[in-house]
PDB file of N, CA and C in Angstrom:
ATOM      1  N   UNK A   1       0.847  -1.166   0.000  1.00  0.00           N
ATOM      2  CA  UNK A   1       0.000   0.000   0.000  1.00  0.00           C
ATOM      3  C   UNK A   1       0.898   1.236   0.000  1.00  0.00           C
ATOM      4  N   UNK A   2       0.966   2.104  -1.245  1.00  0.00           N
ATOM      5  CA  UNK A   2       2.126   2.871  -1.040  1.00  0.00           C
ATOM      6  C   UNK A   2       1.255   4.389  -0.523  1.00  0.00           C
ATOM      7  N   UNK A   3       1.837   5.122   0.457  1.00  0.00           N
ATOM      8  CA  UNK A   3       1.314   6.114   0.843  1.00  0.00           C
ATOM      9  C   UNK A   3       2.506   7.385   0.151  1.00  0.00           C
ATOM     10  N   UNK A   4       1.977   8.492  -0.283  1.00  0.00           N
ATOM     11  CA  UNK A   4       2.533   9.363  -1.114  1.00  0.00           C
ATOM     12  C   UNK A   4       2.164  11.031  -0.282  1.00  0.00           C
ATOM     13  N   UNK A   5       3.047  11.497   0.313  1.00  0.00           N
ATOM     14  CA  UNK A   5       2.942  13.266   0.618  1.00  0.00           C
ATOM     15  C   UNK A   5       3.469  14.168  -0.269  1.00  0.00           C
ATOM     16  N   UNK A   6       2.699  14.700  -0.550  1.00  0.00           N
ATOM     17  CA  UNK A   6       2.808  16.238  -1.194  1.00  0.00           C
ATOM     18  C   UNK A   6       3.005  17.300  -0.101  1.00  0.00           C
ATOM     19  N   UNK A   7       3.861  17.740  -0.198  1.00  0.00           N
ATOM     20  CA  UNK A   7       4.039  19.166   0.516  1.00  0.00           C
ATOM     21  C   UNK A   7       3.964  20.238   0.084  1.00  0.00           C
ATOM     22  N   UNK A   8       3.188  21.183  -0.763  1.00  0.00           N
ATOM     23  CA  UNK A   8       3.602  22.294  -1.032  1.00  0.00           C
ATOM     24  C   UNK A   8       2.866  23.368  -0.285  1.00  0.00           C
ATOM     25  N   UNK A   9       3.531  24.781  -0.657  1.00  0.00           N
ATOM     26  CA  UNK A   9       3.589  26.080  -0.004  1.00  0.00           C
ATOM     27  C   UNK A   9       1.579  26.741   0.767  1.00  0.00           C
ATOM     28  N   UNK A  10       1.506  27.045   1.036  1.00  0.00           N
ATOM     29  CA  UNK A  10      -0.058  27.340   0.976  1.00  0.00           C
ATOM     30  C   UNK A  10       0.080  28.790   0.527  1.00  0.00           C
ATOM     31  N   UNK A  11       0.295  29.013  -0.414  1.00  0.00           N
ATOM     32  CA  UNK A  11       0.289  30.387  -1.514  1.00  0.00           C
ATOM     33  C   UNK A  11      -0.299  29.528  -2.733  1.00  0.00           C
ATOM     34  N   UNK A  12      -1.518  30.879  -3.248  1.00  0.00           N
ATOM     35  CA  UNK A  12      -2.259  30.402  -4.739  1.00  0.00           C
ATOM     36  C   UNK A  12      -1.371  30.352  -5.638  1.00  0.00           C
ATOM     37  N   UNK A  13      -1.973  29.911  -6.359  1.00  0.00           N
ATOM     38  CA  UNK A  13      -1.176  29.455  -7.693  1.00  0.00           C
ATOM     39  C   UNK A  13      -1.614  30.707  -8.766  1.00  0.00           C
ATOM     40  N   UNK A  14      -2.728  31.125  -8.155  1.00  0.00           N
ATOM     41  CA  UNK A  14      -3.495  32.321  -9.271  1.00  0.00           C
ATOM     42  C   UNK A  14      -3.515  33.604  -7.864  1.00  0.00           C
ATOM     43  N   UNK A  15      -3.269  35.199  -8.905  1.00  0.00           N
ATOM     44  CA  UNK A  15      -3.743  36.058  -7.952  1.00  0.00           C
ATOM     45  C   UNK A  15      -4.848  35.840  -6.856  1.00  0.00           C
ATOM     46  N   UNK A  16      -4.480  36.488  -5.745  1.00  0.00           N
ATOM     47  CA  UNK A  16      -5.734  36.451  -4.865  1.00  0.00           C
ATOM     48  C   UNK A  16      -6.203  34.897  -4.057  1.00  0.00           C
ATOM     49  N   UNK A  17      -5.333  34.169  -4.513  1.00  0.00           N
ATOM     50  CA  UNK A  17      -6.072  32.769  -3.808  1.00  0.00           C
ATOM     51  C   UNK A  17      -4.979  32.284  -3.147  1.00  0.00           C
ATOM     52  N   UNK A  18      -4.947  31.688  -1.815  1.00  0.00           N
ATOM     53  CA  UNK A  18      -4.557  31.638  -0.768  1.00  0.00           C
ATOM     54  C   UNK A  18      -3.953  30.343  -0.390  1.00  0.00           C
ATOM     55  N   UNK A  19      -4.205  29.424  -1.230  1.00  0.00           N
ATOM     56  CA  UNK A  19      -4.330  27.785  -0.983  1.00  0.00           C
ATOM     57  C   UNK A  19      -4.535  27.580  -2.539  1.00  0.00           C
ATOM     58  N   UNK A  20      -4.375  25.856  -3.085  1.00  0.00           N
ATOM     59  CA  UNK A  20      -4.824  25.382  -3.960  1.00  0.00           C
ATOM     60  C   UNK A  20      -5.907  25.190  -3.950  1.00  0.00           C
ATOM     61  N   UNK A  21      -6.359  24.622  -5.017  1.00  0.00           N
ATOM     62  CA  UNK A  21      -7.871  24.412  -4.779  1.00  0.00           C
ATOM     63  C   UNK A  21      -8.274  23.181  -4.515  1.00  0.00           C
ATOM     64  N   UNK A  22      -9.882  23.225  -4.484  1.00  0.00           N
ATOM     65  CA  UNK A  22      -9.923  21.636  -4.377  1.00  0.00           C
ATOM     66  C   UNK A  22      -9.196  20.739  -5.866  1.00  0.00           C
ATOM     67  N   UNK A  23      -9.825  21.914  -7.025  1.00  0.00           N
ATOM     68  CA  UNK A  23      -9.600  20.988  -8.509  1.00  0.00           C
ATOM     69  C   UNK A  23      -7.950  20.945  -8.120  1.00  0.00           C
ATOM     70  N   UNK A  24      -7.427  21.190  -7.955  1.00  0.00           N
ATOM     71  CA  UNK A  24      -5.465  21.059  -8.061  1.00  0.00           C
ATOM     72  C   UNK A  24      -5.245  19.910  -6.973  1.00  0.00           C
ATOM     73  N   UNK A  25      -5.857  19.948  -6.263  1.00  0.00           N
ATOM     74  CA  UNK A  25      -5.533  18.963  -5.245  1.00  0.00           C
ATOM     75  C   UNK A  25      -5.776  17.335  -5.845  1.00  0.00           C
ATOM     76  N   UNK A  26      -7.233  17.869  -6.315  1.00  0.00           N
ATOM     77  CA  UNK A  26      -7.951  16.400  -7.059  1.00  0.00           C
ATOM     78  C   UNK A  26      -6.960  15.926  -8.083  1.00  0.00           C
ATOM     79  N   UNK A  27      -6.350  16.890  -9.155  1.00  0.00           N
ATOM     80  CA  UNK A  27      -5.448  16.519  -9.699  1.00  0.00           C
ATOM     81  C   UNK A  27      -4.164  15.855  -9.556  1.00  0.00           C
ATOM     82  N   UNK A  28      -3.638  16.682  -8.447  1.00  0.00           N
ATOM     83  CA  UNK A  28      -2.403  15.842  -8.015  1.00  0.00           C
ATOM     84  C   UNK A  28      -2.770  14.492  -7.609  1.00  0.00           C
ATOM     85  N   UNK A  29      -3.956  14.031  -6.694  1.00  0.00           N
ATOM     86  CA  UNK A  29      -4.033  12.814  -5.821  1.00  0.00           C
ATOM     87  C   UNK A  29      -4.123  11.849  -7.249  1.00  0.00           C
ATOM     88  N   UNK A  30      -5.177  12.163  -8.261  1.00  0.00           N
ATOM     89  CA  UNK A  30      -4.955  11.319  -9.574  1.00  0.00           C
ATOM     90  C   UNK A  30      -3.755  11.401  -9.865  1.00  0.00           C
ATOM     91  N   UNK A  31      -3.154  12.383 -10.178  1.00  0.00           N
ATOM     92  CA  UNK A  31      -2.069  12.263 -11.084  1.00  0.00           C
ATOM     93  C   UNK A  31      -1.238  11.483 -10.959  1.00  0.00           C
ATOM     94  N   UNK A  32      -0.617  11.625  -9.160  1.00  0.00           N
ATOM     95  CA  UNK A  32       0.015  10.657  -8.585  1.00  0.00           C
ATOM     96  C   UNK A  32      -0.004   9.170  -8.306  1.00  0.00           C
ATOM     97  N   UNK A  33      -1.366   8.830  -8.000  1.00  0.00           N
ATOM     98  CA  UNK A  33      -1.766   7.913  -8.075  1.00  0.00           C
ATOM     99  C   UNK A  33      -1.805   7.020  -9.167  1.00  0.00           C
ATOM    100  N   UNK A  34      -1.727   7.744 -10.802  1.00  0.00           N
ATOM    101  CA  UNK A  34      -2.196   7.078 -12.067  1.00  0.00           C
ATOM    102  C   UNK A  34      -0.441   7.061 -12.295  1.00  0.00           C
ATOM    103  N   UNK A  35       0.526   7.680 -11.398  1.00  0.00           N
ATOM    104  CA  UNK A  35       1.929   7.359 -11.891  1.00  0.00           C
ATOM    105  C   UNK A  35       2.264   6.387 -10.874  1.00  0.00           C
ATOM    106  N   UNK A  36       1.812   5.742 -10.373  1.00  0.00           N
ATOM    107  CA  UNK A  36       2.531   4.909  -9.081  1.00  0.00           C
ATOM    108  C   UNK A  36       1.975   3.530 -10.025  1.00  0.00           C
ATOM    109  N   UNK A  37       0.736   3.798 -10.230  1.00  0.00           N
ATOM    110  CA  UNK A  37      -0.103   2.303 -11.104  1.00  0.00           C
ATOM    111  C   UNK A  37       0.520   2.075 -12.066  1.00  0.00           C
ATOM    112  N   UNK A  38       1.061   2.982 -13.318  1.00  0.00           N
ATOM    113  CA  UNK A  38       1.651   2.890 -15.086  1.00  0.00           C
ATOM    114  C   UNK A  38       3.121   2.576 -14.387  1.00  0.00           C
ATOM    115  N   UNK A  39       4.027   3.160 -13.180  1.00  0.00           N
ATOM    116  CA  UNK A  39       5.622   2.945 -13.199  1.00  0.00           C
ATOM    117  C   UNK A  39       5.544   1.610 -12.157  1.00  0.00           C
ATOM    118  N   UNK A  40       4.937   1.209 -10.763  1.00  0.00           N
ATOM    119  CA  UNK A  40       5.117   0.193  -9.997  1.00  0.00           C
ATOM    120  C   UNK A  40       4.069  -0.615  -9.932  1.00  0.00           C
ATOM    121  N   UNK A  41       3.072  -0.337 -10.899  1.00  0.00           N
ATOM    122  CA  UNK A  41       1.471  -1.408 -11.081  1.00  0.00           C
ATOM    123  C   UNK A  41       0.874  -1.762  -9.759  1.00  0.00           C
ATOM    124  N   UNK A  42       1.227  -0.685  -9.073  1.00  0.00           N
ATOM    125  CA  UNK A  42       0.211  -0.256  -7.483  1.00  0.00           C
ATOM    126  C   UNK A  42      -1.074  -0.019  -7.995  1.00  0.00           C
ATOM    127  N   UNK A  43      -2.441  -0.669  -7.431  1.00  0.00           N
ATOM    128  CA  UNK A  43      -3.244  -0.228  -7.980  1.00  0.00           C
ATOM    129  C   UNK A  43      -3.422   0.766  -7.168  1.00  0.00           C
ATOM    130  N   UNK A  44      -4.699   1.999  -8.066  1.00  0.00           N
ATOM    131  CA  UNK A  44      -5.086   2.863  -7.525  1.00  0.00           C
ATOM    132  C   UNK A  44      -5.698   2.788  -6.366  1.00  0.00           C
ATOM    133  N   UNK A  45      -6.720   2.172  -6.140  1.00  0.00           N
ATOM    134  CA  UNK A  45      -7.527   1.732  -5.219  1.00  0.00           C
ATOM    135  C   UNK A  45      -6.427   1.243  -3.713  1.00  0.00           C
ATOM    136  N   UNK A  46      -5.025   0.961  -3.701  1.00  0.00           N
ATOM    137  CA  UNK A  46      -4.278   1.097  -3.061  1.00  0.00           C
ATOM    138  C   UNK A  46      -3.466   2.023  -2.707  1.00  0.00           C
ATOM    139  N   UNK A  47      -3.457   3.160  -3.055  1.00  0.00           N
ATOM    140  CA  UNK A  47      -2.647   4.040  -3.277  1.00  0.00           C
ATOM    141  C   UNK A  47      -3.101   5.497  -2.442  1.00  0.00           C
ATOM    142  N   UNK A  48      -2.610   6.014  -1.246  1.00  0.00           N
ATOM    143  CA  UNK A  48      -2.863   7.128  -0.265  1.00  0.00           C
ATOM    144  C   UNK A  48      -2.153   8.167  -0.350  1.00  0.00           C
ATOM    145  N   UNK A  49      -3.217   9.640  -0.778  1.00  0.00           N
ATOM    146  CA  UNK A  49      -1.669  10.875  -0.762  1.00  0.00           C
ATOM    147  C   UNK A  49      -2.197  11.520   0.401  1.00  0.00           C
ATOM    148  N   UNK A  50      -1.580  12.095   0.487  1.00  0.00           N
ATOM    149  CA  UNK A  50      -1.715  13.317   1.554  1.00  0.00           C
ATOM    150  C   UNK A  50      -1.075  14.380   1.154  1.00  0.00           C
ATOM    151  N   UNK A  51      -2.051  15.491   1.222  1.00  0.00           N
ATOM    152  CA  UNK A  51      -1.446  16.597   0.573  1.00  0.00           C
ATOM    153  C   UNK A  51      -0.992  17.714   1.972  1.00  0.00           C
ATOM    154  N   UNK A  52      -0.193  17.641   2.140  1.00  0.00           N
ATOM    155  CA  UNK A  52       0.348  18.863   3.359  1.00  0.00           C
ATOM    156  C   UNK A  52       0.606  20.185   2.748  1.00  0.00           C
ATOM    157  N   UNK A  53      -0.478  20.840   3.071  1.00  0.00           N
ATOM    158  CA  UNK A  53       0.515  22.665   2.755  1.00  0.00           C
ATOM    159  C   UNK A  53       0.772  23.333   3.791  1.00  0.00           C
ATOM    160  N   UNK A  54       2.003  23.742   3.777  1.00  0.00           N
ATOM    161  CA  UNK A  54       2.660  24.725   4.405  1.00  0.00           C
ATOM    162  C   UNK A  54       2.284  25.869   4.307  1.00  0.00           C
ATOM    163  N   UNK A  55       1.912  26.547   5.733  1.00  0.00           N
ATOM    164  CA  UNK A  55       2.212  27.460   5.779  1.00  0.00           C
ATOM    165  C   UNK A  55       3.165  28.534   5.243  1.00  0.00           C
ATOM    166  N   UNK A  56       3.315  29.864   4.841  1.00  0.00           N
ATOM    167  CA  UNK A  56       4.482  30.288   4.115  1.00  0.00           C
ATOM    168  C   UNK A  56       5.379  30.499   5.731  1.00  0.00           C
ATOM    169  N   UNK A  57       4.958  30.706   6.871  1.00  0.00           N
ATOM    170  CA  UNK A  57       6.058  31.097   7.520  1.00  0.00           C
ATOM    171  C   UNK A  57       6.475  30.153   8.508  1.00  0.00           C
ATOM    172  N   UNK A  58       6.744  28.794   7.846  1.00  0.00           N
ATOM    173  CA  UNK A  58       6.794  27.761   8.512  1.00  0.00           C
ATOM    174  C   UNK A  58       8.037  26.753   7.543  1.00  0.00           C
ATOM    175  N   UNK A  59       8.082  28.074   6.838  1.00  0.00           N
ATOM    176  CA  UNK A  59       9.448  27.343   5.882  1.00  0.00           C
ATOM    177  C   UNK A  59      10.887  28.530   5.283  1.00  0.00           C
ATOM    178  N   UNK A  60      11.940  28.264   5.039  1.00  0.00           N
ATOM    179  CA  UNK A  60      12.821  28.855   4.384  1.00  0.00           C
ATOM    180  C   UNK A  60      13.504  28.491   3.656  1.00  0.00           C
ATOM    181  N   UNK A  61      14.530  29.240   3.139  1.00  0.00           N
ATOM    182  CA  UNK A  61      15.496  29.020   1.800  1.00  0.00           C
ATOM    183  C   UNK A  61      16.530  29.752   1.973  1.00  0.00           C
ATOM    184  N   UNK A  62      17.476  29.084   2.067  1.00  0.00           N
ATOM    185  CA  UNK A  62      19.131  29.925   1.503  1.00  0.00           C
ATOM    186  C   UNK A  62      19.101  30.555   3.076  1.00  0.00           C
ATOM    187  N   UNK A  63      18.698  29.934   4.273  1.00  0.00           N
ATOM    188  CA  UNK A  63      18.962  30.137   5.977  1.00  0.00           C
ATOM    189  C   UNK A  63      18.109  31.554   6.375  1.00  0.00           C
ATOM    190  N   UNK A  64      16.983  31.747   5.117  1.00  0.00           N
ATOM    191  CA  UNK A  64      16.285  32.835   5.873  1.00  0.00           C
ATOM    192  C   UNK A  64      14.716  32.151   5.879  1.00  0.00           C
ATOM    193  N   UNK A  65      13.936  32.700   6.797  1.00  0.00           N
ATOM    194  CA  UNK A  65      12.509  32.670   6.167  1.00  0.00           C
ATOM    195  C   UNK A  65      12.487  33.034   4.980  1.00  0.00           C
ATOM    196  N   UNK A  66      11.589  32.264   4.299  1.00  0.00           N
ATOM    197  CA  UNK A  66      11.526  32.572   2.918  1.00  0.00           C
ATOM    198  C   UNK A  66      10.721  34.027   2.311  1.00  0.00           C
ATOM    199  N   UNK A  67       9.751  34.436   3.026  1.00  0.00           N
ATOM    200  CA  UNK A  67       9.666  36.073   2.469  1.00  0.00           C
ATOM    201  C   UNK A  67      10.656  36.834   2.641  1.00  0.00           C
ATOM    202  N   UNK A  68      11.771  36.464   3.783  1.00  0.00           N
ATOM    203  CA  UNK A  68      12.996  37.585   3.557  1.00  0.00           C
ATOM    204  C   UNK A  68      13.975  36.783   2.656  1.00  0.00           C
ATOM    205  N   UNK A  69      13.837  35.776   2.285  1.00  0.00           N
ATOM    206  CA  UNK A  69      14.894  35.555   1.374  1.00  0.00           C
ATOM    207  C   UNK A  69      14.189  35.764  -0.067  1.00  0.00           C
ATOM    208  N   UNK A  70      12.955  35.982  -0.215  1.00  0.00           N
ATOM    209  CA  UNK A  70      12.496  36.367  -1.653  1.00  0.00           C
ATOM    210  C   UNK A  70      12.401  38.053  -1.638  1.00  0.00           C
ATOM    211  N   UNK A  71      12.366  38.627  -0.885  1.00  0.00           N
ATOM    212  CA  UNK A  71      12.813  40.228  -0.282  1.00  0.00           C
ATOM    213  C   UNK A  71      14.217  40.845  -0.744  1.00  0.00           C
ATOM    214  N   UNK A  72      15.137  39.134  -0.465  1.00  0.00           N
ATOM    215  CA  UNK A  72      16.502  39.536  -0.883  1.00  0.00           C
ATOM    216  C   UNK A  72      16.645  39.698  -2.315  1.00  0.00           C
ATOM    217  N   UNK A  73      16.268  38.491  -2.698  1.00  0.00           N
ATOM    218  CA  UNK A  73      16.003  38.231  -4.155  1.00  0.00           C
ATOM    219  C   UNK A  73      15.511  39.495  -5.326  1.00  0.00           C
ATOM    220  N   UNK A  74      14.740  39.680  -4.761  1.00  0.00           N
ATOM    221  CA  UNK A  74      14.314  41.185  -5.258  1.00  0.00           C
ATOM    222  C   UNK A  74      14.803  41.985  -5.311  1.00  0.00           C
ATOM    223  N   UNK A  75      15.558  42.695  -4.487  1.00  0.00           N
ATOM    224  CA  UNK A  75      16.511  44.033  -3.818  1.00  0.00           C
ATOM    225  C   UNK A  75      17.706  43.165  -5.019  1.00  0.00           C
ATOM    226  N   UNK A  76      17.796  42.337  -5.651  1.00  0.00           N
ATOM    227  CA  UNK A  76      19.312  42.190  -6.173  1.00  0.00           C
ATOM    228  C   UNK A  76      19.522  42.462  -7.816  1.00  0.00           C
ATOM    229  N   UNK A  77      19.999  43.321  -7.883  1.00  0.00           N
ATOM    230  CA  UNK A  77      19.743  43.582  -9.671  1.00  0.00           C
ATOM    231  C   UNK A  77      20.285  42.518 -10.490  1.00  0.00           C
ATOM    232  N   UNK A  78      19.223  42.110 -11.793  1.00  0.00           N
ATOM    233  CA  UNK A  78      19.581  41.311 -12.535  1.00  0.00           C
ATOM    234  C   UNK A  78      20.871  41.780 -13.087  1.00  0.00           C
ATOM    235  N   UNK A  79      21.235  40.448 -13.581  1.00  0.00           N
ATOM    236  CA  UNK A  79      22.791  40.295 -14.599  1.00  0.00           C
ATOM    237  C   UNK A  79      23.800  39.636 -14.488  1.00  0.00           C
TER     238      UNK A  79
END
C-alpha cells in the first residue's frame, strides 16, 4: 500500500487565492496515483496521498525565512 505526501507552499497558484484548490488537489491525488499504477502497477484503489501545505512562515530558503529571502532576491539587480 504505497502512501505518497505532497508538501507544497499554501500560496495560490493564481492572484488572490490563498491555498490550492480543491480541482489542483484532485489533480495531483490522480495524477500521482495514475503514476505509481503505469511505473510500480500499485493499484489505484491502493494508493494514499496526503497533501500537506505549508504554511508560508513555517518554511525557508538559503537560511532565511523565505519572504525575507524572496525580499533579498528582489533588492538584487539582474545580470
Amino acid at each position: 500500500m504505497p502512501i505518497v505526501t505532497i508538501q507544497i507552499t499554501r500560496e495560490g497558484t493564481e492572484p488572490g487565492a490563498e491555498s490550492a484548490t480543491a480541482e489542483q488537489k484532485a489533480a495531483l491525488i490522480q495524477g500521482v496515483s495514475r503514476l505509481l499504477l503505469d511505473v510500480l502497477g500499485k493499484p489505484m484503489e491502493s494508493t494514499f496521498v496526503v497533501i500537506d501545505e505549508v504554511e508560508l512562515e513555517n518554511w525557508g530558503w538559503g537560511g532565511l525565512p523565505v519572504e525575507q529571502f524572496r525580499a533579498q532576491r528582489r533588492s538584487r539587480p539582474s545580470g
